[in-house]
Protein backbone atom coordinates (compact mmCIF):
# COMPACT_ATOMS: atom_id res chain seq x y z
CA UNK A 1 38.34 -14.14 19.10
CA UNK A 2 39.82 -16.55 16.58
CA UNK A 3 43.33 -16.68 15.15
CA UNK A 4 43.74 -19.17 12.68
CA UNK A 5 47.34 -18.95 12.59
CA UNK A 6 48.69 -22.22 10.41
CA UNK A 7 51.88 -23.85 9.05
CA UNK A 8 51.45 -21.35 6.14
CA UNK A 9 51.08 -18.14 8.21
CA UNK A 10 48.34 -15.95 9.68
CA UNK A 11 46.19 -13.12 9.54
CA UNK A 12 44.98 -10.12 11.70
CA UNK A 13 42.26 -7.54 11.02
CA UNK A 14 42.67 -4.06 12.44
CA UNK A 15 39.83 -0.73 12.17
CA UNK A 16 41.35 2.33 12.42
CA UNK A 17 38.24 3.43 14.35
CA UNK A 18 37.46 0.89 17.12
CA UNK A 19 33.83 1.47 16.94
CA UNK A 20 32.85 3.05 13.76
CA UNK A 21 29.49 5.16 13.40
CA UNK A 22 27.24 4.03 10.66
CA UNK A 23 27.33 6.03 7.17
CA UNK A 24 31.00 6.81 7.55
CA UNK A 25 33.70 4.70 6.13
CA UNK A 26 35.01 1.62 7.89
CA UNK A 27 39.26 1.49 7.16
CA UNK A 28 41.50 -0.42 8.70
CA UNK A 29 44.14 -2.93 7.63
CA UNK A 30 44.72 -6.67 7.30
CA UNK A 31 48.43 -7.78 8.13
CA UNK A 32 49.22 -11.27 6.40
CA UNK A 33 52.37 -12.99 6.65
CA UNK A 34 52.78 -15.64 4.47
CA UNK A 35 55.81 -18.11 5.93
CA UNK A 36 55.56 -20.50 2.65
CA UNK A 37 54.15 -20.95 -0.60
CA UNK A 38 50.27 -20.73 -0.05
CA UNK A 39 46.97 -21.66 -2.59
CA UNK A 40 45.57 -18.02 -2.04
CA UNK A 41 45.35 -14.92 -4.34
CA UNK A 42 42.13 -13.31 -2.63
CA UNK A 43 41.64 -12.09 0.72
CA UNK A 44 38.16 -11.41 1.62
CA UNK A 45 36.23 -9.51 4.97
CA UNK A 46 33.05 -11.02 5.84
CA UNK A 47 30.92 -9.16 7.67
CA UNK A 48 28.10 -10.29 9.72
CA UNK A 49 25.46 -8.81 12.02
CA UNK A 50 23.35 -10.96 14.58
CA UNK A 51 20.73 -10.77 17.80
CA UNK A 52 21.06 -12.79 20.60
CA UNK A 53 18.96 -13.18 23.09
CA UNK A 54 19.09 -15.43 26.64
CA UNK A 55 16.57 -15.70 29.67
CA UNK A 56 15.93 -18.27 31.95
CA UNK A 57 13.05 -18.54 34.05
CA UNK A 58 11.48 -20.89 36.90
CA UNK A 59 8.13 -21.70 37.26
CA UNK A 60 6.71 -24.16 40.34
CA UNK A 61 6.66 -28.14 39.88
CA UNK A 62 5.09 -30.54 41.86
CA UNK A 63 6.91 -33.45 42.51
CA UNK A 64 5.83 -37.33 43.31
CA UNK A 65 5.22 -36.93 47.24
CA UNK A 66 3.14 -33.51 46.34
CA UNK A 67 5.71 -31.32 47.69
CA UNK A 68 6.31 -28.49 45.30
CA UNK A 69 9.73 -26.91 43.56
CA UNK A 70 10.94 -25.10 41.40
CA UNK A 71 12.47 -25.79 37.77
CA UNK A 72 14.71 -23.74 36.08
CA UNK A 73 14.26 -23.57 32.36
CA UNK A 74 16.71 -21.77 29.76
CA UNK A 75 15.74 -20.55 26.98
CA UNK A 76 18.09 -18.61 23.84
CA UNK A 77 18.11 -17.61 20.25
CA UNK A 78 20.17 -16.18 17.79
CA UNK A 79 19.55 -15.09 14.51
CA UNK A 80 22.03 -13.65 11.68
CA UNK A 81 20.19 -10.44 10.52
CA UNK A 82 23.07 -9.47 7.79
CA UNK A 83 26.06 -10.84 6.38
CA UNK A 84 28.29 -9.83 3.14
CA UNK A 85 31.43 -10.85 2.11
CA UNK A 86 33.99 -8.09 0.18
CA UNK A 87 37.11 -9.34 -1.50
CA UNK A 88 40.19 -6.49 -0.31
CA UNK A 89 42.97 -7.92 -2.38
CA UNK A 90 43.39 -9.55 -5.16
CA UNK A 91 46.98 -10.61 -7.41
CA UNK A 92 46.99 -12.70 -10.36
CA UNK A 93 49.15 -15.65 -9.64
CA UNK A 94 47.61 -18.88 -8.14
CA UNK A 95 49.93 -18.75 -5.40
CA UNK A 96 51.05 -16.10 -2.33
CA UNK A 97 54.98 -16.59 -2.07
CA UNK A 98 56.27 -16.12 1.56
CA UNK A 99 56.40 -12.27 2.92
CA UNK A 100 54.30 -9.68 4.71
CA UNK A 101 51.55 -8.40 3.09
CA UNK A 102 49.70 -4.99 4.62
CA UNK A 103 46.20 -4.12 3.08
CA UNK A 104 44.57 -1.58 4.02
CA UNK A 105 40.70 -1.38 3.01
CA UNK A 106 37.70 0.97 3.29
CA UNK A 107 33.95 0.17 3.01
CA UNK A 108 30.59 1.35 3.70
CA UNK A 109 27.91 -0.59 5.59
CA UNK A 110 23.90 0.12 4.91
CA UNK A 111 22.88 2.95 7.33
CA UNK A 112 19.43 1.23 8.21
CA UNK A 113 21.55 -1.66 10.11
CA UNK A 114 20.65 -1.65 14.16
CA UNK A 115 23.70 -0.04 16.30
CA UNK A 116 25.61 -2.38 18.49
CA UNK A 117 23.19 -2.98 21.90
CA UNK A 118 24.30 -5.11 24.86
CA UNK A 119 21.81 -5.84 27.90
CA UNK A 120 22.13 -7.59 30.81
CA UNK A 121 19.78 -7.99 34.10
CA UNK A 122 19.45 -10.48 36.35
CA UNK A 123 18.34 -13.40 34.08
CA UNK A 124 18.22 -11.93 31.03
CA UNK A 125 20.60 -10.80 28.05
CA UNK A 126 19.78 -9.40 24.38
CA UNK A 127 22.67 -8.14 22.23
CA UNK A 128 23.26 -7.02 18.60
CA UNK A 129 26.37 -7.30 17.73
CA UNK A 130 28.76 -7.72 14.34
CA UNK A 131 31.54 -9.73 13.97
CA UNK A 132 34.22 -8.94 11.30
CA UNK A 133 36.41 -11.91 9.47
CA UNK A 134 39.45 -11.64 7.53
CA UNK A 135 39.41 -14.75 5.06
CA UNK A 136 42.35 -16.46 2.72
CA UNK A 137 40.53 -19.40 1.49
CA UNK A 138 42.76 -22.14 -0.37
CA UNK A 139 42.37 -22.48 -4.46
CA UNK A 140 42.99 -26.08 -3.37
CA UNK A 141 42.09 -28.70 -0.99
CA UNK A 142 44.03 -30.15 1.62
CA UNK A 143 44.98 -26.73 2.89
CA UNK A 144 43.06 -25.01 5.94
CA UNK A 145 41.87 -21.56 5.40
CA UNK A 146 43.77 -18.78 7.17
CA UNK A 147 41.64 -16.40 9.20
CA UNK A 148 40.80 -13.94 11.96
CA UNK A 149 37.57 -12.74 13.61
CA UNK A 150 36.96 -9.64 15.57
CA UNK A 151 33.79 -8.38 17.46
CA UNK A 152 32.76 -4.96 16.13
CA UNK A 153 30.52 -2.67 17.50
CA UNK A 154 28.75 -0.05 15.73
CA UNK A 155 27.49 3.45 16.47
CA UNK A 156 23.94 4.87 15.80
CA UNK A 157 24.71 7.56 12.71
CA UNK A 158 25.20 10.94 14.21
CA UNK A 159 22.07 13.19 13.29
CA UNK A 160 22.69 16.05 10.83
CA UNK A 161 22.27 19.44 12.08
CA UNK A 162 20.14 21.58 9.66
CA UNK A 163 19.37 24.90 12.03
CA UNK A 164 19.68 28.27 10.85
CA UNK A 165 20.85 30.92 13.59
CA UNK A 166 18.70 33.65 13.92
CA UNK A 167 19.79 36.79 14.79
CA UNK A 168 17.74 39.65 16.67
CA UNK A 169 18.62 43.20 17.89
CA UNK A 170 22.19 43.21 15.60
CA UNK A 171 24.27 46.53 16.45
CA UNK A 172 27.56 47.49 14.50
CA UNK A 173 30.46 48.10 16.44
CA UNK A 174 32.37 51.09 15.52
C-alpha cells in the first residue's frame, strides 16, 4: 500500500497473524530504521475500519431525434465506521538518533466490529475492510511524517463451545 520511505528512513508494519480473528490479540512488529537524526520519539498504529460500496447502473434515454439509449450512471460511497490511534513506543529524548529500531506490539480490537467482507458481481462491489498505519509524526515542521499502511482483514470471532458430553450405556472394562 504506502511506503513512506524518506531522507530520514522508513517504516514497515508486520502481524504475526495475517488475518487475525476478533477477541484475540493482534501482535506483530514495526521495523524502523532511522538513517539520521529525526524529530520523533512516538510511534503510533492507527487503525481504521470502513464500507465501501460501488454499482453502476443504466437506465434508457431518449435522445434529440427520439431514438432511445442507454446511459450509464456510477454511483459509490464510503464511509469510515471506526478508527483509533495507539501509541507502541515511546523514549524520552526529542530526537531518534540513526539505527534500527524493532517494536513489537499487541492490542485488542472491540469484538462487535463487522469481519472483513469483499463482494463482487457483475456491476456491483461492497467491502468492509481495515487498514492498519504505522505513524512517526515529526515534533517539528518542515519534516514529512514517516509511515506505512497495510490492508487487514479480520475474522468473525470463533464461537465458544459450551456442550456437555453425555454418556449412555457406560460398561467397565476389566
Amino acid at each position: 500500500m504506502g511506503n513512506n520511505a524518506s531522507q530520514y528512513g522508513g517504516i514497515y508494519v508486520t502481524l504475526n497473524e495475517p488475518c487475525p480473528s476478533m477477541g484475540q490479540p493482534i501482535t506483530g512488529t514495526v521495523s524502523l530504521s532511522i538513517t539520521q537524526p529525526y524529530p520523533a520519539n512516538t510511534v503510533y498504529l492507527k487503525i481504521k475500519g470502513f464500507e465501501r460500496t460501488e454499482w453502476e447502473q443504466y437506465r434508457d434515454v431518449q435522445g434529440e431525434n427520439g431514438q432511445t439509449y442507454q446511459e450509464r450512471e456510477f454511483f459509490w460511497d464510503k464511509r469510515n465506521f471506526f478508527a483509533i490511534q495507539i501509541p507502541v513506543w515511546s523514549v524520552a529524548t526529542p530526537e531518534l538518533q540513526p539505527g534500527q529500531y524493532q517494536i513489537p506490539f499487541s492490542f485488542y480490537l472491540p469484538t462487535n466490529l463487522p469481519a472483513s467482507f469483499e463482494y463482487q458481481n457483475f456491476n456491483t462491489r461492497a467491502i468492509v475492510g481495515y487498514k492498519l498505519k504505522a505513524i512517526l509524526p515529526p515534533m517539528r515542521s518542515g519534516y514529512s511524517k514517516i509511515k506505512h499502511s497495510m490492508f487487514m482483514n479480520l475474522r468473525p470471532q470463533p464461537p465458544t463451545m459450551t456442550q456437555r458430553a453425555i454418556v449412555e450405556n457406560s460398561q467397565s472394562v476389566t
